[in-house]
Structures are given as structure tokens and as C-alpha cells.
PDB file of N, CA and C in Angstrom:
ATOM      1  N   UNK A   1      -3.424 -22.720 -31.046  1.00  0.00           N
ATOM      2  CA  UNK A   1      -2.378 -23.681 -30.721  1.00  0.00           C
ATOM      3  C   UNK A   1      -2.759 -24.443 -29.455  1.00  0.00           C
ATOM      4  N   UNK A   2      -2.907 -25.765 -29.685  1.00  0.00           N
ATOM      5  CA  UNK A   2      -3.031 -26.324 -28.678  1.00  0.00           C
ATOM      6  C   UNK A   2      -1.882 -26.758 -27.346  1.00  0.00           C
ATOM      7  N   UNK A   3      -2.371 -26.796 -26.440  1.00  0.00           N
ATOM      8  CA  UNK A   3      -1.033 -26.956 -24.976  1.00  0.00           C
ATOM      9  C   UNK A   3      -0.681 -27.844 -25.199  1.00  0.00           C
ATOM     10  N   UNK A   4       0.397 -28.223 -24.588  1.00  0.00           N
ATOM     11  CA  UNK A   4       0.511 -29.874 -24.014  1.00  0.00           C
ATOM     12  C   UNK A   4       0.673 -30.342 -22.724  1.00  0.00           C
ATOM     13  N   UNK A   5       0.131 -31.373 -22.747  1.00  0.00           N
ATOM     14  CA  UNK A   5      -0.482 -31.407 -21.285  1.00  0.00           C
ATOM     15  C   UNK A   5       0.803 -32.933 -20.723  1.00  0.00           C
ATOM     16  N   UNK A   6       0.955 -32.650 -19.431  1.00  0.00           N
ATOM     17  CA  UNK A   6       1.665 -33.892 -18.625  1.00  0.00           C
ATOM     18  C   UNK A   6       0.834 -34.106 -17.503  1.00  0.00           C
ATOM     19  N   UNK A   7       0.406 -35.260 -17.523  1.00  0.00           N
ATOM     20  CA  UNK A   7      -0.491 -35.336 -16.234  1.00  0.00           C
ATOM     21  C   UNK A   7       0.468 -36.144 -15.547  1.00  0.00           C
ATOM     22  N   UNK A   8       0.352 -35.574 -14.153  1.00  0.00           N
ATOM     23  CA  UNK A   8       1.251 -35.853 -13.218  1.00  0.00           C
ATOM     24  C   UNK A   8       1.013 -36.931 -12.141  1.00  0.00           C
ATOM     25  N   UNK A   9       1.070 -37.736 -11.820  1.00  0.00           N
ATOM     26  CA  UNK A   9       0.889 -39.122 -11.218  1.00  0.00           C
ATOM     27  C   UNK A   9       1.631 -39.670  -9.830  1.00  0.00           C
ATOM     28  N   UNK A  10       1.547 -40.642  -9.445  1.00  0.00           N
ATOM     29  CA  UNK A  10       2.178 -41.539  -8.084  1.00  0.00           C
ATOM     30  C   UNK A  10       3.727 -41.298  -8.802  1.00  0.00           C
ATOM     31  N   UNK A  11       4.264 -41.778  -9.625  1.00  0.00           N
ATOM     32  CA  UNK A  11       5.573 -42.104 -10.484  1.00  0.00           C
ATOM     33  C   UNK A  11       6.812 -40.583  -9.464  1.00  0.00           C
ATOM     34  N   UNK A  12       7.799 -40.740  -9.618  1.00  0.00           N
ATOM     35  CA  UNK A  12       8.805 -40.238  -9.155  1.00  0.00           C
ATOM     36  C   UNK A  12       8.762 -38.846 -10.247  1.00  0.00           C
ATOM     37  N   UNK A  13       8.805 -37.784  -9.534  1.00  0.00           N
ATOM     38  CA  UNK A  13       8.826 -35.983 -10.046  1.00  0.00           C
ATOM     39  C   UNK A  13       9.716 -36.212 -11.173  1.00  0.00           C
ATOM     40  N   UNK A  14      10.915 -36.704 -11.224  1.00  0.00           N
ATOM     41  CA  UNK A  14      11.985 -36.231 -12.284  1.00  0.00           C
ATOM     42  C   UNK A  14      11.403 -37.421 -13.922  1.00  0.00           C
ATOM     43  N   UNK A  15      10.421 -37.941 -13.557  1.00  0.00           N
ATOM     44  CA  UNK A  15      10.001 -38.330 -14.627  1.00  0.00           C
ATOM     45  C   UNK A  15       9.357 -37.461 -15.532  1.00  0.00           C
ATOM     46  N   UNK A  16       8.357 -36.798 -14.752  1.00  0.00           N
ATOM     47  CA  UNK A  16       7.956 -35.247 -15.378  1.00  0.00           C
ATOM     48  C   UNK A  16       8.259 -34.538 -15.368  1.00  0.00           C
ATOM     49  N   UNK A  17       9.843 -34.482 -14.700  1.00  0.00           N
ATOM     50  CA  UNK A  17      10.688 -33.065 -15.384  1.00  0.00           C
ATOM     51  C   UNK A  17      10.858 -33.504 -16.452  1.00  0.00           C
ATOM     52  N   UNK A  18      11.095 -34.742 -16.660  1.00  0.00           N
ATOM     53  CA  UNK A  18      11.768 -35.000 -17.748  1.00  0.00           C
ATOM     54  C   UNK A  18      10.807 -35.174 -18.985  1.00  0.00           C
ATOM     55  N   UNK A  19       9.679 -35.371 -19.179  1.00  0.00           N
ATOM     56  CA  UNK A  19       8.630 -35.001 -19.650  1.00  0.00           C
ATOM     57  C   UNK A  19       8.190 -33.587 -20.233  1.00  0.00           C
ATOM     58  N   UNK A  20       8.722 -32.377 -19.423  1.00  0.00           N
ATOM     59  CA  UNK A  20       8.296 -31.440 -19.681  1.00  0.00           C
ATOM     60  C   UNK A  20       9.775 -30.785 -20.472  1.00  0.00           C
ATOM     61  N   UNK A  21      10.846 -31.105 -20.316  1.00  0.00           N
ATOM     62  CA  UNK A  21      11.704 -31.025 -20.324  1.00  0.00           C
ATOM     63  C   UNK A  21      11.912 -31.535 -22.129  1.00  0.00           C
ATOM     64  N   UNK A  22      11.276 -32.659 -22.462  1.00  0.00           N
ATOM     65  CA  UNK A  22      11.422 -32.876 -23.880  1.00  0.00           C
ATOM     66  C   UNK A  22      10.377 -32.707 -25.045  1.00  0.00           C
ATOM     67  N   UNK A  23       9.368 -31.902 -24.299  1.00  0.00           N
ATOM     68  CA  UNK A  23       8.767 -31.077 -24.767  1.00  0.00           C
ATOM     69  C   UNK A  23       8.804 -29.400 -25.313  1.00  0.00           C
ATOM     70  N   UNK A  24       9.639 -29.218 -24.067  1.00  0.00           N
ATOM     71  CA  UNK A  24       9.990 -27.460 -24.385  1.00  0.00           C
ATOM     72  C   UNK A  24      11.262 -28.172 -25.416  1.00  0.00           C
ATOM     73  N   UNK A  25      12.149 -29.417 -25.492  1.00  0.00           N
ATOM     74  CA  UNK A  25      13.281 -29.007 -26.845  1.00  0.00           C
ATOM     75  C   UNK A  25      12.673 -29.404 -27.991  1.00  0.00           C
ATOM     76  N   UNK A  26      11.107 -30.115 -27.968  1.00  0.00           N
ATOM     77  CA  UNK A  26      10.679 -30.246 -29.515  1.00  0.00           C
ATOM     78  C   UNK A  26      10.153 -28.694 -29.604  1.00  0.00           C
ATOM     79  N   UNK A  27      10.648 -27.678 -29.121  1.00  0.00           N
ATOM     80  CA  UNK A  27      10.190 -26.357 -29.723  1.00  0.00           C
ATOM     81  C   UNK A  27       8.420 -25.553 -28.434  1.00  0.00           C
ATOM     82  N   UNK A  28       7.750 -26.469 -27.615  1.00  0.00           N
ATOM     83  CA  UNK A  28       7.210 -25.848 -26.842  1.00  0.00           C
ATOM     84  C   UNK A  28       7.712 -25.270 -25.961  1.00  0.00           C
ATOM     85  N   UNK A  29       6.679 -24.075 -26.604  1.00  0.00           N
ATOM     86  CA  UNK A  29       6.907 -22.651 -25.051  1.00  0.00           C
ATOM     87  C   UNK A  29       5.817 -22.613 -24.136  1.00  0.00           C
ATOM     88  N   UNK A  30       4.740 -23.360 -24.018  1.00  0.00           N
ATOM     89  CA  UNK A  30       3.928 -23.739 -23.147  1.00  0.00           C
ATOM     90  C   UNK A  30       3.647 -25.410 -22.626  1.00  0.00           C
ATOM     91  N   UNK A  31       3.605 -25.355 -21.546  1.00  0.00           N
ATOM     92  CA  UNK A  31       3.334 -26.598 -20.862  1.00  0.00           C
ATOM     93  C   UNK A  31       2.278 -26.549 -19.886  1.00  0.00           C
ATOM     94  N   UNK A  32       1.246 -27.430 -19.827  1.00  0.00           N
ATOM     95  CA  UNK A  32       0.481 -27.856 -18.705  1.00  0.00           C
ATOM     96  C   UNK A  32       0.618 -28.526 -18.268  1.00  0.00           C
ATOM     97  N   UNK A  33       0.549 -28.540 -16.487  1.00  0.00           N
ATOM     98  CA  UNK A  33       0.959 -29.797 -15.386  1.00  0.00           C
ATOM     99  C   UNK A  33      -0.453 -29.971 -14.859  1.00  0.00           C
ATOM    100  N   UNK A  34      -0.936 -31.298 -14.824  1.00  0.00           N
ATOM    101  CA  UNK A  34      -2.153 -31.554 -14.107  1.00  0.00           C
ATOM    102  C   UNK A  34      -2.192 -32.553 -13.255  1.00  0.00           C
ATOM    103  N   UNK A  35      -2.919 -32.281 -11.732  1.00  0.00           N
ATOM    104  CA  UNK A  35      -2.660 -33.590 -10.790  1.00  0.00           C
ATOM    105  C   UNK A  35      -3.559 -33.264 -10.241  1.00  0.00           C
ATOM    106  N   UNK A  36      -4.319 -34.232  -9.355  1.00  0.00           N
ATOM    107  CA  UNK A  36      -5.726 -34.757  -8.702  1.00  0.00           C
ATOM    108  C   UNK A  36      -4.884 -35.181  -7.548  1.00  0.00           C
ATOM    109  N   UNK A  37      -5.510 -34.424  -6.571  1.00  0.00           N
ATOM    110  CA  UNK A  37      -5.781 -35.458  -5.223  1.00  0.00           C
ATOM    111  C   UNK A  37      -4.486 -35.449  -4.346  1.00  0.00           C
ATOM    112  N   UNK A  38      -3.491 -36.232  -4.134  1.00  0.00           N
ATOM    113  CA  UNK A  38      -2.619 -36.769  -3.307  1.00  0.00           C
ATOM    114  C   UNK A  38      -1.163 -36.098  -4.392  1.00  0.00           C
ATOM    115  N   UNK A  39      -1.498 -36.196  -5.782  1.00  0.00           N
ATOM    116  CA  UNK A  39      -0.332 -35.466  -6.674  1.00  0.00           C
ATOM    117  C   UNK A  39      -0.314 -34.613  -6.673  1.00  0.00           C
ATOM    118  N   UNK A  40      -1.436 -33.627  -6.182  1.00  0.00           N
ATOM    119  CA  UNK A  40      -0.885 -32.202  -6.206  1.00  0.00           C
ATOM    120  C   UNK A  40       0.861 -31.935  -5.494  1.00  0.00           C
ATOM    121  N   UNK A  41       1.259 -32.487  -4.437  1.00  0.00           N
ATOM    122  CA  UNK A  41       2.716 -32.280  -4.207  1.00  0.00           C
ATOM    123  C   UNK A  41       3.396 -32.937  -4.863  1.00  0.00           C
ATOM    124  N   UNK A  42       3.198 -33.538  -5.397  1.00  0.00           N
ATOM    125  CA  UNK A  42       4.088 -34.303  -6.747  1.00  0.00           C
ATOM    126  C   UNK A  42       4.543 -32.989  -7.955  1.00  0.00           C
ATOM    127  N   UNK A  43       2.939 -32.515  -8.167  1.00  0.00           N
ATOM    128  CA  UNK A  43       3.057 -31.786  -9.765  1.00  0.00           C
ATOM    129  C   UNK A  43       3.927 -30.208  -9.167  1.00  0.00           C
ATOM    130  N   UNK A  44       3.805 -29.769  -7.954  1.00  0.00           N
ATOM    131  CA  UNK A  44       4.263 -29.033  -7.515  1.00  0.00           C
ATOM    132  C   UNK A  44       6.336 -28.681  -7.117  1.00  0.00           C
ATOM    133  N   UNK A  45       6.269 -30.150  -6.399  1.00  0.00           N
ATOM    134  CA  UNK A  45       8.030 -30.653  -6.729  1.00  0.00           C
ATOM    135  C   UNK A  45       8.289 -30.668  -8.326  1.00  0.00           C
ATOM    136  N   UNK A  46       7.290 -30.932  -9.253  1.00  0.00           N
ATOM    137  CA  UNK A  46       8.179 -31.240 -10.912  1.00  0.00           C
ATOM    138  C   UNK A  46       8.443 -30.005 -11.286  1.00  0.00           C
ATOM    139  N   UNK A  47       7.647 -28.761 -10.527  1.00  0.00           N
ATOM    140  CA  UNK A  47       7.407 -27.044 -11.347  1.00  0.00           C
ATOM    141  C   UNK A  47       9.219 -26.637 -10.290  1.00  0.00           C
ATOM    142  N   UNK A  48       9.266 -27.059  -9.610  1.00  0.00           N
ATOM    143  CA  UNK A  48      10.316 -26.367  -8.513  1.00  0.00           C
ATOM    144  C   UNK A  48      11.634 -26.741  -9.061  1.00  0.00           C
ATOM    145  N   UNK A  49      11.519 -27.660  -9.445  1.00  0.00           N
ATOM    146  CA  UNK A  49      12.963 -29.274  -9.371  1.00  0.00           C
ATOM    147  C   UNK A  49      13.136 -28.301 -11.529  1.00  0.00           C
ATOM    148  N   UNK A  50      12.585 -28.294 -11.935  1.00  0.00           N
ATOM    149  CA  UNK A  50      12.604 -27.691 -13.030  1.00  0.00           C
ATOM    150  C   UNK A  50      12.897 -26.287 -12.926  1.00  0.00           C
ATOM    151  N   UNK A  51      12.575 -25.562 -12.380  1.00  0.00           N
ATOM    152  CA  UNK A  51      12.945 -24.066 -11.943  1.00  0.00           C
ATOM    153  C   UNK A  51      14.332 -23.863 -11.454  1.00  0.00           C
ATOM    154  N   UNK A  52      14.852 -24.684 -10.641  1.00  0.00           N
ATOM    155  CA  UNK A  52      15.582 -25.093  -9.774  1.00  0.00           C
ATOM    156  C   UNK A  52      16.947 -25.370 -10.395  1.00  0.00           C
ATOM    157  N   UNK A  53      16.789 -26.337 -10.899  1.00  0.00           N
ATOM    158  CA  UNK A  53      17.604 -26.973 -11.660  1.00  0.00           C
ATOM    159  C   UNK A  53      17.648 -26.936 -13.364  1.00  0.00           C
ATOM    160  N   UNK A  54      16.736 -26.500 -14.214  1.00  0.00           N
ATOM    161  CA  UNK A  54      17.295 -26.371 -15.678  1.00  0.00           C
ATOM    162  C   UNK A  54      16.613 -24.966 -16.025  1.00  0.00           C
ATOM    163  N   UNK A  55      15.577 -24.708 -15.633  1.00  0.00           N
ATOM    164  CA  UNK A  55      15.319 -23.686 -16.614  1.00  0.00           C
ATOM    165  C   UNK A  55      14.786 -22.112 -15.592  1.00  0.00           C
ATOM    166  N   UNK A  56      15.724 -21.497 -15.198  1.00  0.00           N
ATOM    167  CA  UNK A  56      15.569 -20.583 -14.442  1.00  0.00           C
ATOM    168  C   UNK A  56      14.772 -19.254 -14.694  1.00  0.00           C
ATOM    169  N   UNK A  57      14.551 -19.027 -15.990  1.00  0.00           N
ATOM    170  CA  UNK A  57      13.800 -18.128 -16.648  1.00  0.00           C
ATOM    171  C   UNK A  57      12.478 -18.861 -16.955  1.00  0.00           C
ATOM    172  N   UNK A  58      12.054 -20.248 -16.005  1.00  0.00           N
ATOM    173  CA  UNK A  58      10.900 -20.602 -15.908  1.00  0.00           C
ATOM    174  C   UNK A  58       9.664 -19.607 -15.506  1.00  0.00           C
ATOM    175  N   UNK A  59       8.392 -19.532 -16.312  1.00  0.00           N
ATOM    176  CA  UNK A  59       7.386 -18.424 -15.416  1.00  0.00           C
ATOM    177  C   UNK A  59       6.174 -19.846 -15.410  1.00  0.00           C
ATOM    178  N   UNK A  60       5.417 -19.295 -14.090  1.00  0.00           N
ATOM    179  CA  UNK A  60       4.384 -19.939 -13.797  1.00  0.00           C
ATOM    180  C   UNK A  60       3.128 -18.568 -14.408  1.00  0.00           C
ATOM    181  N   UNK A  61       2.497 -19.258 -15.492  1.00  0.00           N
ATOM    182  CA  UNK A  61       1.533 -18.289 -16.291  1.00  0.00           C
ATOM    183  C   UNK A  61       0.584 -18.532 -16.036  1.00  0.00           C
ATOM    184  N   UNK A  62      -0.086 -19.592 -15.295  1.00  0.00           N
ATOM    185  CA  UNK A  62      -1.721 -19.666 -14.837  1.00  0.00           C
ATOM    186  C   UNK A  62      -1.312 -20.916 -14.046  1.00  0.00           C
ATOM    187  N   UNK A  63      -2.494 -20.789 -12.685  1.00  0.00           N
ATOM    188  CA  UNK A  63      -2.589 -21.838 -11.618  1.00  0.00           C
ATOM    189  C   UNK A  63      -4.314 -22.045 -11.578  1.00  0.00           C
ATOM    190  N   UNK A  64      -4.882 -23.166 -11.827  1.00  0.00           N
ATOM    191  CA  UNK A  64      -6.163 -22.732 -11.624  1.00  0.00           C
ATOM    192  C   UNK A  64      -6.005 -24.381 -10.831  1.00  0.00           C
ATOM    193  N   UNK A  65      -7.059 -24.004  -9.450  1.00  0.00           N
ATOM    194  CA  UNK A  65      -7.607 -25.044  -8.632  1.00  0.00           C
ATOM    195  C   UNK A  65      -9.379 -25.549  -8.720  1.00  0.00           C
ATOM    196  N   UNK A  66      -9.631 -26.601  -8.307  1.00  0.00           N
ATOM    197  CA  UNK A  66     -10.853 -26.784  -8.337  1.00  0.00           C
ATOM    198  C   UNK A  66     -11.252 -27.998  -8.326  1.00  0.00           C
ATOM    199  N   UNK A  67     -12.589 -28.673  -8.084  1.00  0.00           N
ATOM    200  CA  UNK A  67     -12.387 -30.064  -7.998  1.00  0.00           C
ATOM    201  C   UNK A  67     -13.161 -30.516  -8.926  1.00  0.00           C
ATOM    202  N   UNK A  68     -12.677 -31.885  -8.961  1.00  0.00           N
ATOM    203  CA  UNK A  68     -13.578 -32.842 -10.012  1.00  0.00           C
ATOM    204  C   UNK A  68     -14.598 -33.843  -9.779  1.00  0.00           C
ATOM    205  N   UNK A  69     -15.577 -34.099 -10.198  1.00  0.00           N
ATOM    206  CA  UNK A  69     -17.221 -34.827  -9.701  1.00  0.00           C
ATOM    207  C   UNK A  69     -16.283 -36.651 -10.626  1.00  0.00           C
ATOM    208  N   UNK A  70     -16.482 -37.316  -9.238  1.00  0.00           N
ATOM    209  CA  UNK A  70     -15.848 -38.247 -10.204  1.00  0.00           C
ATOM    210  C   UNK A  70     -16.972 -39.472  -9.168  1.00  0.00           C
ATOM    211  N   UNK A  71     -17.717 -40.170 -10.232  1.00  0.00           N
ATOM    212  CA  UNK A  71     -18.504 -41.298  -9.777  1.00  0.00           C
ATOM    213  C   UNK A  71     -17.990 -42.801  -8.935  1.00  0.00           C
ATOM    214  N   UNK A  72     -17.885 -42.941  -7.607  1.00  0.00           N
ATOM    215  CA  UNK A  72     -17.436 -44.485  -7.172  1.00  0.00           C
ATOM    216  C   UNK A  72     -18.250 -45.322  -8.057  1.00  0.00           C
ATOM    217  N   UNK A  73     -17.833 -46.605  -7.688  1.00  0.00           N
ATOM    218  CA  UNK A  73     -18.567 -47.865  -8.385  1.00  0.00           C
ATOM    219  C   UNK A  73     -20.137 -48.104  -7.858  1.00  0.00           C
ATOM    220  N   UNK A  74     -20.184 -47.364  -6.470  1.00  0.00           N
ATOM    221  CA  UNK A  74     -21.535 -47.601  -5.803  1.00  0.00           C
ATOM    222  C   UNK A  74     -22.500 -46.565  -6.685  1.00  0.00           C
ATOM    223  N   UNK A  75     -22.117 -45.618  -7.559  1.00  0.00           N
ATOM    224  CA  UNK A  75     -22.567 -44.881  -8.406  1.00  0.00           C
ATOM    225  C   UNK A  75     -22.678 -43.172  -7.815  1.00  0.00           C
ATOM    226  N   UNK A  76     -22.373 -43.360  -6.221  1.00  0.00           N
ATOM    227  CA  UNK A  76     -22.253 -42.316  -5.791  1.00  0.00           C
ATOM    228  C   UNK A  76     -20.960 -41.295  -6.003  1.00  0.00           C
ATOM    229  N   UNK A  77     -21.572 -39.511  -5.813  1.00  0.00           N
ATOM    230  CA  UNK A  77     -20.537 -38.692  -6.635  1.00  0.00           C
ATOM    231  C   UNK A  77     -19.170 -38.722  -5.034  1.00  0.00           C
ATOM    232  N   UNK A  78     -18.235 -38.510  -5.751  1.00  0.00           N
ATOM    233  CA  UNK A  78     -16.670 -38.067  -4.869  1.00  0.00           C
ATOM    234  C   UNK A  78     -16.219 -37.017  -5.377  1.00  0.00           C
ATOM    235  N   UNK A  79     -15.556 -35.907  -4.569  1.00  0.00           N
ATOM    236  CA  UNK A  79     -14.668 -34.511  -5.117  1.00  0.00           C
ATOM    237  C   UNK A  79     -13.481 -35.119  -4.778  1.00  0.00           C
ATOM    238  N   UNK A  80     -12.827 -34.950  -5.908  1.00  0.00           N
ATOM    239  CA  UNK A  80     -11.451 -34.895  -6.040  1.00  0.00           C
ATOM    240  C   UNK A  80     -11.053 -33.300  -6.208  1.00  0.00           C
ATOM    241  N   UNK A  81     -10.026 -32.625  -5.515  1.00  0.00           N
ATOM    242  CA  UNK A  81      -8.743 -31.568  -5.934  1.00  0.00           C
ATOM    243  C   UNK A  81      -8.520 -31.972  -7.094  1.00  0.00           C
ATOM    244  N   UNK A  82      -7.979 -30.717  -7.749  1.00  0.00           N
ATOM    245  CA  UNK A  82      -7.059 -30.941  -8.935  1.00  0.00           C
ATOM    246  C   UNK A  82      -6.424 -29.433  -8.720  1.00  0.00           C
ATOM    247  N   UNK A  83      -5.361 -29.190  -9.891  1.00  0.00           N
ATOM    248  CA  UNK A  83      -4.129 -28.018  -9.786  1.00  0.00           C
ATOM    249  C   UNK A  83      -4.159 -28.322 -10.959  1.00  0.00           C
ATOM    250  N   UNK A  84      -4.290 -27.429 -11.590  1.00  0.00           N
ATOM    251  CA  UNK A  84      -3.302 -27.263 -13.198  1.00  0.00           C
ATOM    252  C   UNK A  84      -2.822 -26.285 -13.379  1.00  0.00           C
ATOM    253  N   UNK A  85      -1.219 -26.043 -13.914  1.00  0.00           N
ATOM    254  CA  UNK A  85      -0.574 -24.948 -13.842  1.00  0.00           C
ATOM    255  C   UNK A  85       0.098 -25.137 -15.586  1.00  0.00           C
ATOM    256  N   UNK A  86      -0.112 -23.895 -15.872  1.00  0.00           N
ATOM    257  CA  UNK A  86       0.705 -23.722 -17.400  1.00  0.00           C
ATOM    258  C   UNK A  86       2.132 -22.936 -16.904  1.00  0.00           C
ATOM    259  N   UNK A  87       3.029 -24.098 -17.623  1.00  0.00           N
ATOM    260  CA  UNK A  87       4.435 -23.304 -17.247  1.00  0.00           C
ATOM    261  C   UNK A  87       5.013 -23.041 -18.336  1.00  0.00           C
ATOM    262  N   UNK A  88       5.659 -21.597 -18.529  1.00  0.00           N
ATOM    263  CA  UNK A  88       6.357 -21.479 -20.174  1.00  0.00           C
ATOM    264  C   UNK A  88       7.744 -20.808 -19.924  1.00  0.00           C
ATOM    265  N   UNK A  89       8.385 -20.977 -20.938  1.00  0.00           N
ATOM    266  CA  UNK A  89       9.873 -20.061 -21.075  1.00  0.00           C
ATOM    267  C   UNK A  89       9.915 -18.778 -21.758  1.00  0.00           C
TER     268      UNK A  89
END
């Protein structure tokens, strides 16, 4: 079974609550949150604000960190952070 994934962005947190949120009522019991860079406190407020507020029997089932090799235009490599966390009910 494949996850489903919300990648988490600049955009305001309750967009990806709300994202994750209409995913667990089409019947998912797993969710992945993924954010790079400056969103990691973004994807982190959407896991809380969701815990918080709708689904209290939320579990955080895997956190894995690490960075990503991502090429500038000058062709030279950059590390980006990333966070991905699987959250299920």
C-alpha cells in the first residue's frame, strides 16, 4: 500500500491540516508530511495544530531527517534539510 504524501510548503499550516485531514476521511490511516529547508516549522505546526485540535489519538510513527543534494543553476551541489514524518490514527 502506498502512503500519501503532503508536501508541505511557504502556504499557511491549516492548509495542510486540511490536506491531511481529507485524506484520513477518504479512509487513510497513514499520512506523510514532507518539508525542506525553512518548512520544516511549517510541517511541524501542521503535525501539532492537527493533534491539537482534531485528532487526538494522532501517533507520530516515523520521523526521519536528512538532507538533499540539490544542483544551483551555476551547476554547483547545495544541502538542503528535509523532515518527513508518517502520521497515522
Amino acid at each position: 500500500m502506498a502512503r500519501s504524501l503532503v508536501i508541505v510548503g511557504k502556504k499557511d499550516a491549516m492548509r495542510y491540516v486540511t490536506a491531511c485531514i481529507t485524506l484520513f476521511n477518504r479512509g487513510e490511516r497513514e499520512v506523510t508530511l514532507r518539508a525542506r529547508g525553512r518548512n520544516i516549522e511549517n510541517c511541524i505546526r501542521t503535525i501539532m495544530l492537527l493533534r491539537k485540535s482534531f485528532y487526538s489519538n494522532l501517533r507520530i510513527k516515523e520521523i526521519t531527517i536528512g538532507s538533499d543534494r540539490v544542483l544551483r543553476e551555476d551547476g554547483r551541489p547545495r544541502y538542503v534539510s528535509f523532515l518527513e514524518a508518517v502520521i497515522t490514527l
